[in-house]
C-alpha atoms as a PDB file:
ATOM      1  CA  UNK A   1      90.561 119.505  93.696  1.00  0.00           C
ATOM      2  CA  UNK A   2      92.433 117.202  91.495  1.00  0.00           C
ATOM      3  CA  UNK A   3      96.588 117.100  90.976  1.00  0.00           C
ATOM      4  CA  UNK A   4      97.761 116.310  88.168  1.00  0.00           C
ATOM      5  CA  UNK A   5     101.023 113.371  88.179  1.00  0.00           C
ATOM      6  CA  UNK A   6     103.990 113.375  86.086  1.00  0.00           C
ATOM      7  CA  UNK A   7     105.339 109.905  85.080  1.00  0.00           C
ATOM      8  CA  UNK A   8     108.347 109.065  82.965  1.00  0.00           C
ATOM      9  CA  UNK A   9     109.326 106.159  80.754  1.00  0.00           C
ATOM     10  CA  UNK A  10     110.903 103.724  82.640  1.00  0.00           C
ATOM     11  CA  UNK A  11     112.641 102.503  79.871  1.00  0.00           C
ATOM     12  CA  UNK A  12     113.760 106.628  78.931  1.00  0.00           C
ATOM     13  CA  UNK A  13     113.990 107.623  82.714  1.00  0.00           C
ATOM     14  CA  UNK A  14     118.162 107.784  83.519  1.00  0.00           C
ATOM     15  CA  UNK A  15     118.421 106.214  86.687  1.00  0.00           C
ATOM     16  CA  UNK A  16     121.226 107.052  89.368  1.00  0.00           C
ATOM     17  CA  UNK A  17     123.739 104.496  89.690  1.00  0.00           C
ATOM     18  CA  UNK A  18     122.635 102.664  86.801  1.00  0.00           C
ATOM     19  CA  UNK A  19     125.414 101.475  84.052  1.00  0.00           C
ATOM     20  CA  UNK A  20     125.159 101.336  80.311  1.00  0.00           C
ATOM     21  CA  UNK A  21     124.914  98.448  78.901  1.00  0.00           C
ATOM     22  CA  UNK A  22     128.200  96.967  76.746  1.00  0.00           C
ATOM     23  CA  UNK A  23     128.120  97.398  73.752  1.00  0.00           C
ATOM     24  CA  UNK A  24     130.574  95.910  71.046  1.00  0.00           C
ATOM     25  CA  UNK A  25     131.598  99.484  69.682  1.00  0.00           C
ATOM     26  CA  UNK A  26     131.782 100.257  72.986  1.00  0.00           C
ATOM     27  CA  UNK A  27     133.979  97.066  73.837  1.00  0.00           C
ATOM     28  CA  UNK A  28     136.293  97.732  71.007  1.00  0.00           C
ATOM     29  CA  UNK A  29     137.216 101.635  71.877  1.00  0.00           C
ATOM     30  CA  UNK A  30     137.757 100.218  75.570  1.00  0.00           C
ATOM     31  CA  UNK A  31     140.158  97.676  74.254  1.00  0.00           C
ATOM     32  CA  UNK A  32     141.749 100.060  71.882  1.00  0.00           C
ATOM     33  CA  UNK A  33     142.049 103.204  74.761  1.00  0.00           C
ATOM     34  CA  UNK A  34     143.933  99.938  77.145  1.00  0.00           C
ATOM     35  CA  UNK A  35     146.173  99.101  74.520  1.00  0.00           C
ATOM     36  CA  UNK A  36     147.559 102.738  73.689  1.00  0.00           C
ATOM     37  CA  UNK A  37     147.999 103.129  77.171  1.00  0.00           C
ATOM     38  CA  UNK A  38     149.898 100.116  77.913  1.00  0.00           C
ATOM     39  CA  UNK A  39     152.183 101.167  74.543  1.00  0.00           C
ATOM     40  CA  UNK A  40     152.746 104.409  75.864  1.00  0.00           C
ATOM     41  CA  UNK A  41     153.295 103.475  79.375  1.00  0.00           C
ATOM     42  CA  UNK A  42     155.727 100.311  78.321  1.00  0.00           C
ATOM     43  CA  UNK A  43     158.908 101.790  77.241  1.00  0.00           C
ATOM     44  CA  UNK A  44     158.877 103.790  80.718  1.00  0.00           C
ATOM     45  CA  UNK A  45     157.790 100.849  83.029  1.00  0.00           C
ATOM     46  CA  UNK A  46     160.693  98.493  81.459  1.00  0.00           C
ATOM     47  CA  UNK A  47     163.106 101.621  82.307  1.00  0.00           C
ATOM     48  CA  UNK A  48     162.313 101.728  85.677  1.00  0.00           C
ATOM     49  CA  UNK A  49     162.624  98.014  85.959  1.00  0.00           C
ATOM     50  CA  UNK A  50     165.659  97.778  83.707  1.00  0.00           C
ATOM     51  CA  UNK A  51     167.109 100.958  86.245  1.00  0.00           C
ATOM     52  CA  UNK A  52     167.082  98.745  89.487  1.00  0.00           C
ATOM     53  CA  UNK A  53     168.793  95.657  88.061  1.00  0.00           C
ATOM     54  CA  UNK A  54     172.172  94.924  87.715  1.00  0.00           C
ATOM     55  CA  UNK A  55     173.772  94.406  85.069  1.00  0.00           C
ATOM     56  CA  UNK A  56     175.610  90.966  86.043  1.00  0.00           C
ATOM     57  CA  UNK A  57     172.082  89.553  86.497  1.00  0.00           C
ATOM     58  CA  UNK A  58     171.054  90.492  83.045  1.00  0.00           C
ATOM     59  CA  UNK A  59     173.887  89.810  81.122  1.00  0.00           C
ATOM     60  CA  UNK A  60     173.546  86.382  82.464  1.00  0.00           C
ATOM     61  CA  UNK A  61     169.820  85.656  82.865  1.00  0.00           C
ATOM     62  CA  UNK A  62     168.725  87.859  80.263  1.00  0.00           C
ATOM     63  CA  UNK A  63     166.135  91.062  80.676  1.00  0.00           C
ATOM     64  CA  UNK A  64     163.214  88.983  80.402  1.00  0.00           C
ATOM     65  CA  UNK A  65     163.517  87.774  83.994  1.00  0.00           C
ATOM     66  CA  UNK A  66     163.469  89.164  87.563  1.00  0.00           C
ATOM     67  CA  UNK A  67     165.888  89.547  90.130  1.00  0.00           C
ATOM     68  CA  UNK A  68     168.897  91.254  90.587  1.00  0.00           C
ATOM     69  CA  UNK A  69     167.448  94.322  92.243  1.00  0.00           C
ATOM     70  CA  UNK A  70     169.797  97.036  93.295  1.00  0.00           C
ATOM     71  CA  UNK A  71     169.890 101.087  94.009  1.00  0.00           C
ATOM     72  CA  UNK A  72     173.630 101.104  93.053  1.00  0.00           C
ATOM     73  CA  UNK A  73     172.833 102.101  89.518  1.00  0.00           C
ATOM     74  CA  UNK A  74     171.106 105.232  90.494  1.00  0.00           C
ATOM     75  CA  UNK A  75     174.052 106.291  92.397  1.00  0.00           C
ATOM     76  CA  UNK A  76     176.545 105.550  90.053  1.00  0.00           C
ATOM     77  CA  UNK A  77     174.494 106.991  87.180  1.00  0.00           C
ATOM     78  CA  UNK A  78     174.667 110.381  89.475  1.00  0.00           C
ATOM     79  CA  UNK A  79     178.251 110.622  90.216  1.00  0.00           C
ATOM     80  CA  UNK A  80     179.444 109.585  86.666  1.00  0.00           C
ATOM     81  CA  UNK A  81     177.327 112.453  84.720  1.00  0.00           C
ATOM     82  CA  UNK A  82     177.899 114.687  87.056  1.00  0.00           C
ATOM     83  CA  UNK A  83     173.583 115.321  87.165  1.00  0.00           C
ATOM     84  CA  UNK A  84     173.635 118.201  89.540  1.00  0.00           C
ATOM     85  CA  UNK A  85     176.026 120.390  87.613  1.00  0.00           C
ATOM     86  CA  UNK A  86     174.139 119.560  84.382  1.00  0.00           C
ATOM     87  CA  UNK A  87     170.909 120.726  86.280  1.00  0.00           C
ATOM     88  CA  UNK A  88     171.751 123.699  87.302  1.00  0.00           C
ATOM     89  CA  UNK A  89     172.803 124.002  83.171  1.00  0.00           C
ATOM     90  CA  UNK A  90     169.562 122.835  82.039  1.00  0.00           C
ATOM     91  CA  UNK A  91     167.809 125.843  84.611  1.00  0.00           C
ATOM     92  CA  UNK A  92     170.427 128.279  83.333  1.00  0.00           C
ATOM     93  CA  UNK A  93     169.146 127.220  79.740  1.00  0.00           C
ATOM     94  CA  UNK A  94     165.234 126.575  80.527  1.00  0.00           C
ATOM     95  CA  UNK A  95     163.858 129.059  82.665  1.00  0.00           C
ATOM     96  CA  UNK A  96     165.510 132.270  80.558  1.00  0.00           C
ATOM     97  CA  UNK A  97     164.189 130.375  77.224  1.00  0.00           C
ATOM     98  CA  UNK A  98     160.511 130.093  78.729  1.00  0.00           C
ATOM     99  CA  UNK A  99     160.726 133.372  79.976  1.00  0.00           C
ATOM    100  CA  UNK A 100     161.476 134.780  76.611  1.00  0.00           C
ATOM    101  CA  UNK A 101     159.148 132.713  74.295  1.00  0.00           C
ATOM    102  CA  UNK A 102     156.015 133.588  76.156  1.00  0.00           C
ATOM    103  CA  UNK A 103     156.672 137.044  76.616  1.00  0.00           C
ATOM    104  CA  UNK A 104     157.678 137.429  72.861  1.00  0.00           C
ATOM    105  CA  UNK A 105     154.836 135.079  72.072  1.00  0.00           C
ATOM    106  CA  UNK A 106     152.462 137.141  73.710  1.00  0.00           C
ATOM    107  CA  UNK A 107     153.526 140.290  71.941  1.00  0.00           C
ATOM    108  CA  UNK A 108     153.004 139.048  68.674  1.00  0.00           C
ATOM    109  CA  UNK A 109     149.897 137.369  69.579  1.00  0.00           C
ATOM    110  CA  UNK A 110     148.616 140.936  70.770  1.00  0.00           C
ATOM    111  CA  UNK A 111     149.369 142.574  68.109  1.00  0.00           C
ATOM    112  CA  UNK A 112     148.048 139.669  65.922  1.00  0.00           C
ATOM    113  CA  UNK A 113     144.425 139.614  67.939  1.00  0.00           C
ATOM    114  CA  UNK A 114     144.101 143.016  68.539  1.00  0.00           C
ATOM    115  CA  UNK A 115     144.914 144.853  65.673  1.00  0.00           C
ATOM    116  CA  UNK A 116     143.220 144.869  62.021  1.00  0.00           C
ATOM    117  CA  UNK A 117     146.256 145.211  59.314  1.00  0.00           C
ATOM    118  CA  UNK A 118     146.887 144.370  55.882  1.00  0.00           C
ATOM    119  CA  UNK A 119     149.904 141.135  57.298  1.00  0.00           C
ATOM    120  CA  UNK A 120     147.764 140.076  59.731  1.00  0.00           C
ATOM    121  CA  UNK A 121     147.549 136.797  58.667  1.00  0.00           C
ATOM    122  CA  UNK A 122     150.773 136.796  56.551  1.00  0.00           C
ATOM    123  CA  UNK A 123     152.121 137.593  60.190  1.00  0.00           C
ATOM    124  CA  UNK A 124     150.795 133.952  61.874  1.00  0.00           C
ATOM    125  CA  UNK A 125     151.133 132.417  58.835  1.00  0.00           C
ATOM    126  CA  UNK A 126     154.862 132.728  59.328  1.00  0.00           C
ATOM    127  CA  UNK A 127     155.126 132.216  62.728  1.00  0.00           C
ATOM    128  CA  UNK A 128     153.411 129.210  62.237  1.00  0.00           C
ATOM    129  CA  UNK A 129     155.088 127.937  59.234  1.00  0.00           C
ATOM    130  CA  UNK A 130     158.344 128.264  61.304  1.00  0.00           C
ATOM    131  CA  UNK A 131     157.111 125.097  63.326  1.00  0.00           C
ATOM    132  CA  UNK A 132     156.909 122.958  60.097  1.00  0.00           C
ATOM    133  CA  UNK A 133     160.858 123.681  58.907  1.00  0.00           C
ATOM    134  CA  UNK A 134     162.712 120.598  60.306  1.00  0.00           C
ATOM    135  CA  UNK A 135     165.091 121.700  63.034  1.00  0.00           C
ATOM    136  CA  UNK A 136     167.841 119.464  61.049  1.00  0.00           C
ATOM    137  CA  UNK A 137     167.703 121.459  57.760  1.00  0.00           C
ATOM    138  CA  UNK A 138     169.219 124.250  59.835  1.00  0.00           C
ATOM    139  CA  UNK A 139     171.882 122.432  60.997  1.00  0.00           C
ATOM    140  CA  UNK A 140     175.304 123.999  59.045  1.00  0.00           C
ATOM    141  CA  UNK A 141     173.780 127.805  58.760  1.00  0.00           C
ATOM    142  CA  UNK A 142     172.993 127.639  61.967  1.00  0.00           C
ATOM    143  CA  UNK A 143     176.676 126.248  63.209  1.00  0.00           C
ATOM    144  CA  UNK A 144     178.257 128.907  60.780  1.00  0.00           C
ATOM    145  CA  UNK A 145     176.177 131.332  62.128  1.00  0.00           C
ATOM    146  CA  UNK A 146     176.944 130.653  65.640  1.00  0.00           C
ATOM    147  CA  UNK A 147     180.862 129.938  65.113  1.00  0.00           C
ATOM    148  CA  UNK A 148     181.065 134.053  63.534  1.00  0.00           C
ATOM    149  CA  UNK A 149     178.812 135.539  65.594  1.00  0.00           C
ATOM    150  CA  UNK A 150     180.931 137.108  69.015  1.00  0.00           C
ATOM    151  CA  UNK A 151     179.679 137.827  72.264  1.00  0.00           C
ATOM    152  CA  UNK A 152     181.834 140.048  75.000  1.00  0.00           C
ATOM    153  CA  UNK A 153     183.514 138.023  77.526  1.00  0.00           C
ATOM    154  CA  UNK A 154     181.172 138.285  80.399  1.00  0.00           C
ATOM    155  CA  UNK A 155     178.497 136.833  78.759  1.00  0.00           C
ATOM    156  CA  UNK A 156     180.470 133.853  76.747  1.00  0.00           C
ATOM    157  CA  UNK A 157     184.399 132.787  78.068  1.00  0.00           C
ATOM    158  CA  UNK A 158     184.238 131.451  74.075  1.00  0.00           C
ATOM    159  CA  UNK A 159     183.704 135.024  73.329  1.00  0.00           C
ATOM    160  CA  UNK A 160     180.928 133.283  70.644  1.00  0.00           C
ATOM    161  CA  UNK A 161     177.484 132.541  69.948  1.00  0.00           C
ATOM    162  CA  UNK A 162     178.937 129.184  70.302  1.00  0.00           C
ATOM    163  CA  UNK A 163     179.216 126.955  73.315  1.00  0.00           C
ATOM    164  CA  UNK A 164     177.300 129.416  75.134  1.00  0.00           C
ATOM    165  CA  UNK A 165     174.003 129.198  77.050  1.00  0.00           C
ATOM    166  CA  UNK A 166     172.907 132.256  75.106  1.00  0.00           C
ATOM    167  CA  UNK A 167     173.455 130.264  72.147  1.00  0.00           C
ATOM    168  CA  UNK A 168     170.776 127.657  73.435  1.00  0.00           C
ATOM    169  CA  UNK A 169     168.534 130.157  74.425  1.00  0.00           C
ATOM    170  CA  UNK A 170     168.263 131.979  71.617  1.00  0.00           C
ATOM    171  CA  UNK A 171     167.752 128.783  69.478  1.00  0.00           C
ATOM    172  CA  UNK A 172     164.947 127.126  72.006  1.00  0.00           C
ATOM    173  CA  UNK A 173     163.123 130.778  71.494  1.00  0.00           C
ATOM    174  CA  UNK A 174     162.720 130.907  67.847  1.00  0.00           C
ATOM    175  CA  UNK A 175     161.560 127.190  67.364  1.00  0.00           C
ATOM    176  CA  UNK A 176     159.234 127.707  70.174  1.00  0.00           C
ATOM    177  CA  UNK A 177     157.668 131.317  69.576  1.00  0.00           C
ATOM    178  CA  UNK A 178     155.530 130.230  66.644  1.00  0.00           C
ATOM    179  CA  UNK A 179     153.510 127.574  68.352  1.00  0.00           C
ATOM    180  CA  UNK A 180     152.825 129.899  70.858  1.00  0.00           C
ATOM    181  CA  UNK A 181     152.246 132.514  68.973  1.00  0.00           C
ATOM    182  CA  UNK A 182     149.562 130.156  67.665  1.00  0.00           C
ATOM    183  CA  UNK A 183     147.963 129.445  70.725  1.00  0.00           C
ATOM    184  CA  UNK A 184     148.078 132.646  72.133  1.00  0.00           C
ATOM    185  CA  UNK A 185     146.374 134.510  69.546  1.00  0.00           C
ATOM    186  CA  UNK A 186     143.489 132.876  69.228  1.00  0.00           C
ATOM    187  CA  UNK A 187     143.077 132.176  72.901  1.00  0.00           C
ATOM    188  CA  UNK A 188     143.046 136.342  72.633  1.00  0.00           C
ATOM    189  CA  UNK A 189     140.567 136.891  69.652  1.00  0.00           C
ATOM    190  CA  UNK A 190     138.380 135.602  71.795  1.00  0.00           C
ATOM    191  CA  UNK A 191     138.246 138.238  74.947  1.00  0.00           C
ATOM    192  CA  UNK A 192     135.536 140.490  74.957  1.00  0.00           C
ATOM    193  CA  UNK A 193     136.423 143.611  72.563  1.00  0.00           C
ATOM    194  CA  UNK A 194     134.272 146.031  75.500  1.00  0.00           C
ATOM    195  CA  UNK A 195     137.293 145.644  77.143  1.00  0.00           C
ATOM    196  CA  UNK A 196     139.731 147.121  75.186  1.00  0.00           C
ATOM    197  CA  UNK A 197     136.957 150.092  74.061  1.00  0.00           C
ATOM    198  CA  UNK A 198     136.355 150.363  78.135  1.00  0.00           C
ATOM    199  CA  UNK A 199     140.573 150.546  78.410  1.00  0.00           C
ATOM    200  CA  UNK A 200     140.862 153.494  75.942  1.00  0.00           C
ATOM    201  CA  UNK A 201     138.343 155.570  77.314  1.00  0.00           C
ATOM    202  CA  UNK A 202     140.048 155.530  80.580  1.00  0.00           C
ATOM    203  CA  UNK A 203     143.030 156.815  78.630  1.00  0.00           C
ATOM    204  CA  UNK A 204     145.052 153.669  78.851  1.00  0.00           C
ATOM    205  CA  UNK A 205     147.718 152.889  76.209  1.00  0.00           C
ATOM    206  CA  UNK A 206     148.658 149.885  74.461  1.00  0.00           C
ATOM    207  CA  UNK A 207     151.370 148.897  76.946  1.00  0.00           C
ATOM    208  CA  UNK A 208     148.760 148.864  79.466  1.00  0.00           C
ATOM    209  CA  UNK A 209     146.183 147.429  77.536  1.00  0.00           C
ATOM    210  CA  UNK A 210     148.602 144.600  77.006  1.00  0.00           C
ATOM    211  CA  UNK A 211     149.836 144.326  80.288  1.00  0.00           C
ATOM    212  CA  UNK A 212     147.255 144.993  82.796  1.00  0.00           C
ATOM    213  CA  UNK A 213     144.058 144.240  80.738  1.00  0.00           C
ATOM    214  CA  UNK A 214     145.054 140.823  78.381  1.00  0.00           C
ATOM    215  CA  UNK A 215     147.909 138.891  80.041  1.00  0.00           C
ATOM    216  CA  UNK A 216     145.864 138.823  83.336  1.00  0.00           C
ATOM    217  CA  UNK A 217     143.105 137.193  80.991  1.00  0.00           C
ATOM    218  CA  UNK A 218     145.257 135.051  79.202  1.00  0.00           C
ATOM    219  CA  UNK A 219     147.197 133.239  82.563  1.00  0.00           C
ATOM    220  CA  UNK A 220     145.609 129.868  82.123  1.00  0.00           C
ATOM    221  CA  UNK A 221     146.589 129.815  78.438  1.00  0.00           C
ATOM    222  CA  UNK A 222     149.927 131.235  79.835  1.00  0.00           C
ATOM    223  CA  UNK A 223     150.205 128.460  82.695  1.00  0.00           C
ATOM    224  CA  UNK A 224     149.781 125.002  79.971  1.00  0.00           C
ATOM    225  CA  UNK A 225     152.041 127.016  77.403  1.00  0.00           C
ATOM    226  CA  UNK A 226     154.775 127.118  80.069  1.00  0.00           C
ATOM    227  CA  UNK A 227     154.389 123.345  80.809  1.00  0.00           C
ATOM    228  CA  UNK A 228     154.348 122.638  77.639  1.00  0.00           C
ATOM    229  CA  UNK A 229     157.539 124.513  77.301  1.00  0.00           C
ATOM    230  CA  UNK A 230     159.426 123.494  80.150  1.00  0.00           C
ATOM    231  CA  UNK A 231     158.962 120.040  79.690  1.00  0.00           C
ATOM    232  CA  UNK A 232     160.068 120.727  75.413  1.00  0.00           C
ATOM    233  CA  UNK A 233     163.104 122.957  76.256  1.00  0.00           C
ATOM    234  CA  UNK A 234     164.211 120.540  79.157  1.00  0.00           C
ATOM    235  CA  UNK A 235     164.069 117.578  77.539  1.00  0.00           C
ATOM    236  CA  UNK A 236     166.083 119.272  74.230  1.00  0.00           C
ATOM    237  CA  UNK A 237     168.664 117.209  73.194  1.00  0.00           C
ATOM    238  CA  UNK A 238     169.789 117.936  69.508  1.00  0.00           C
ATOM    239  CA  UNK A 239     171.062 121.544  69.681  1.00  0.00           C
ATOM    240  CA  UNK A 240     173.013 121.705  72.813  1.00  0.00           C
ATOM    241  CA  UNK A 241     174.721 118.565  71.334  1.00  0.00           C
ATOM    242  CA  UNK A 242     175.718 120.345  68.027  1.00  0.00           C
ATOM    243  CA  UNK A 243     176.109 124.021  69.225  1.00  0.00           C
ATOM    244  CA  UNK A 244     178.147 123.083  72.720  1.00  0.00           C
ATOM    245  CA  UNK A 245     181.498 121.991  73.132  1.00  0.00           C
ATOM    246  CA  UNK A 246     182.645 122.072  76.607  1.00  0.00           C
ATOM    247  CA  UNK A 247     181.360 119.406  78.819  1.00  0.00           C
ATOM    248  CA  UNK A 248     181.096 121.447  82.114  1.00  0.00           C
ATOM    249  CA  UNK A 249     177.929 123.602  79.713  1.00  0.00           C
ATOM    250  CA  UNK A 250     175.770 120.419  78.473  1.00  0.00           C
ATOM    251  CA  UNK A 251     172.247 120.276  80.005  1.00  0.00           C
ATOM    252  CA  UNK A 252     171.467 117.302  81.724  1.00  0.00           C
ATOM    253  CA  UNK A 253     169.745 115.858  78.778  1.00  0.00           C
ATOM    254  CA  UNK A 254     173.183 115.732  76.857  1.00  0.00           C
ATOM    255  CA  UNK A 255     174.871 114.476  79.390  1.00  0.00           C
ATOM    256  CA  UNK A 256     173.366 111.158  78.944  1.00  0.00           C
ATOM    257  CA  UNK A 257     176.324 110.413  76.618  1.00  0.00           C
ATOM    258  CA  UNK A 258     178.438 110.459  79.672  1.00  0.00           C
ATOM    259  CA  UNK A 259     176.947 107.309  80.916  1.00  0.00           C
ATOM    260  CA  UNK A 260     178.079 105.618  77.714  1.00  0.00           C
ATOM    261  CA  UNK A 261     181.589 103.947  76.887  1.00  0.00           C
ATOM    262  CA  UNK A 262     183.809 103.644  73.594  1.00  0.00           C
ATOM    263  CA  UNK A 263     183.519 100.318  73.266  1.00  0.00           C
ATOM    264  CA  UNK A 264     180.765  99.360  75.963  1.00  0.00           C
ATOM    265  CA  UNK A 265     177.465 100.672  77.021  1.00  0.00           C
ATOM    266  CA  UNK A 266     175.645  99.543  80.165  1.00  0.00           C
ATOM    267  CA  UNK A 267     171.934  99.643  79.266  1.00  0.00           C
ATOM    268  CA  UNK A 268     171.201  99.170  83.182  1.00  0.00           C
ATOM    269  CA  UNK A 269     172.640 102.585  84.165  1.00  0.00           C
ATOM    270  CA  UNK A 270     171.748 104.585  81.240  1.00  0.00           C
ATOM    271  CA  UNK A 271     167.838 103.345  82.226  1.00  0.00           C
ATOM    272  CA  UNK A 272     169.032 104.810  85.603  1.00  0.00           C
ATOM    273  CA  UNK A 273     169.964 107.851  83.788  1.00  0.00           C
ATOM    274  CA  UNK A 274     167.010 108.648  82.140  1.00  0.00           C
ATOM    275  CA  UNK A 275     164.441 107.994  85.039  1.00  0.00           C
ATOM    276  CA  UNK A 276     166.417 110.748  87.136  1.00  0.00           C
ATOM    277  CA  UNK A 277     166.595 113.071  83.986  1.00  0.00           C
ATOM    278  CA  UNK A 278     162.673 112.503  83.673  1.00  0.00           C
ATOM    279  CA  UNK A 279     162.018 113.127  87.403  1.00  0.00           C
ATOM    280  CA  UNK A 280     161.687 117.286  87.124  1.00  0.00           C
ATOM    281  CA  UNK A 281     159.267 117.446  84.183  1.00  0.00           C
ATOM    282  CA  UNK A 282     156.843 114.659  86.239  1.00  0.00           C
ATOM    283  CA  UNK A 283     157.656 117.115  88.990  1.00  0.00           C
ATOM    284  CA  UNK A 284     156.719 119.987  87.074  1.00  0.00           C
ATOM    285  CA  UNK A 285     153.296 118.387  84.980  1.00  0.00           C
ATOM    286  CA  UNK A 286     152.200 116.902  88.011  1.00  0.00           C
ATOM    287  CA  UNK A 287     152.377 120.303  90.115  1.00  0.00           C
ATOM    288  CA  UNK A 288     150.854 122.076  87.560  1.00  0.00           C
ATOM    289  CA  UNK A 289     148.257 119.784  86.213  1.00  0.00           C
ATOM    290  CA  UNK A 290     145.308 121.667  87.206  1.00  0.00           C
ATOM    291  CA  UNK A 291     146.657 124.641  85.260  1.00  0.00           C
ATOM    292  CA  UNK A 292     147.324 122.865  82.282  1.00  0.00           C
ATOM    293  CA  UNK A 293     144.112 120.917  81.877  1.00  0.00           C
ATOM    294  CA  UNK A 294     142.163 123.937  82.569  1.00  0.00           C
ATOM    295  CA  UNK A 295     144.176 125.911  79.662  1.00  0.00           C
ATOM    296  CA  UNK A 296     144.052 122.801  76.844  1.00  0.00           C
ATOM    297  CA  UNK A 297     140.210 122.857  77.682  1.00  0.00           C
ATOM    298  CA  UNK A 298     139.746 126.581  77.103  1.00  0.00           C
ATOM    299  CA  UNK A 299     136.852 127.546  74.529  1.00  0.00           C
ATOM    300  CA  UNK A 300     135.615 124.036  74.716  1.00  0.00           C
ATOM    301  CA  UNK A 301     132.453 124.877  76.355  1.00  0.00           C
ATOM    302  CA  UNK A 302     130.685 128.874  76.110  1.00  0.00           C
ATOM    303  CA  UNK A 303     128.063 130.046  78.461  1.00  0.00           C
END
């Protein structure tokens, strides 16, 4: 009885624990990969260093040097903007806007992926065109806008779409809906349609089909969006300096200016600044990284 032997190329065999040889291509997209990395990890590293120095030491010896390490900035930076008022703002202004966009988002998205019209596409082509309009063009309209529009006196003590959160809120939601929108859609085009025919013959209605058969689906697309979105609204800086007035209402973001003087600005403490205004949204990405990985890389792979 003979057995017949299987033998493989030695040279085509993949061997475990075996590296691949370096090659120049290979060399060069190493080198370039190191060198965005270090550019986009600089500008934070030399705040963090630049936050625990003082600024005696580097007005004498210069910032290219080391020494002068100290906390004090950190705690001054804290006390002089005022950060935990300004965070509680920035939640008051955040979590409502996130809320809003995905849920809105999601509407449109459902209505986009699940239903065959003649706007359709006019529909996400609008939403999505929204995203290209620089946010500056609609600077004054906006302002006017906001300075006529009133709001009862529970909701605003300015008794106006200006200097109100609901001001922010409303702003943060329409520039963020249509990348959403975007996102969301497509992520739903792709569900099985047996669900949806399996939904109506039990009777269920669009409400439900919405809300108990596709935004279960879609929570990993829902999980990066919000990340995303967080870490976008938080870090706004542009509107709540144009449509706010009162001091006591500025996120933290925009309370950065507080750390700055008329005729002086101490780079040291505003470096302190910023790393504790940063802190939440590495908070945030890093306690939801698994989420938001696993929602970029949705549709990469089938099967």
């Amino acid at each position: 009885m003979s057995s017949a032997t299987l033998t493989r190329d030695p040279d085509t065999a993949a061997r475990p624990g075996r590296r691949r040889p370096l090659r120049p291509a290979r060399v060069v997209l190493h080198v370039f990969l190191a060198a965005v990395a270090v550019g986009w990890l600089f500008p934070i590293l030399w705040a963090v260093l630049t936050s625990l120095r003082s600024y005696q030491y580097t007005a004498t010896h210069g910032y290219v040097s080391l020494g002068g390490w100290t906390f004090d900035n950190y705690v001054t930076a804290w006390r002089t903007a005022e950060f935990g008022k300004h965070f509680l703002n920035s939640v008051y202004i955040t979590v409502p806007a996130v809320l809003l966009t995905l849920f809105l988002a999601s509407s449109v998205a459902f209505v986009i992926a699940r239903f065959s019209w003649k706007f359709n596409i006019a529909l996400l082509g609008l939403f999505t065109a929204a995203n290209l309009l620089p946010q500056q063009a609609l600077l004054i309209p906006l302002f006017r806008m906001f300075t006529e529009v009133p709001l009862p006196a529970w909701m605003s003590d300015s008794e106006l779409l200006y200097d109100s959160y609901w001001g922010l809120i409303l702003v943060n939601v329409a520039f963020q809906c249509g990348f959403c929108v975007f996102v969301l859609s497509n992520y739903m085009k792709a569900l099985p349609h047996e669900l949806y025919e399996a939904a109506m013959v039990d009777g269920a209605s669009v409400w439900r089909q919405y809300w108990q058969v596709t935004m279960p689906l879609c929570r990993p697309a829902l999980a990066a969006l919000a990340t995303l979105e967080v870490t976008w609204i938080y870090n706004e800086f542009f509107w709540a300096t144009v449509l706010m007035r009162t001091g006591d209402k500025f996120p933290v973001t925009s309370s950065l200016n507080n750390l700055r003087g008329e005729f002086f600005t101490d780079n040291n403490l505003v470096s302190a600044g910023s790393v504790l205004v940063a802190i939440p949204t590495l908070v945030i990405f890093f306690l939801l990284q698994k989420q938001f990985v696993r929602g970029l890389t949705l549709g990469a792979s089938k099967g």
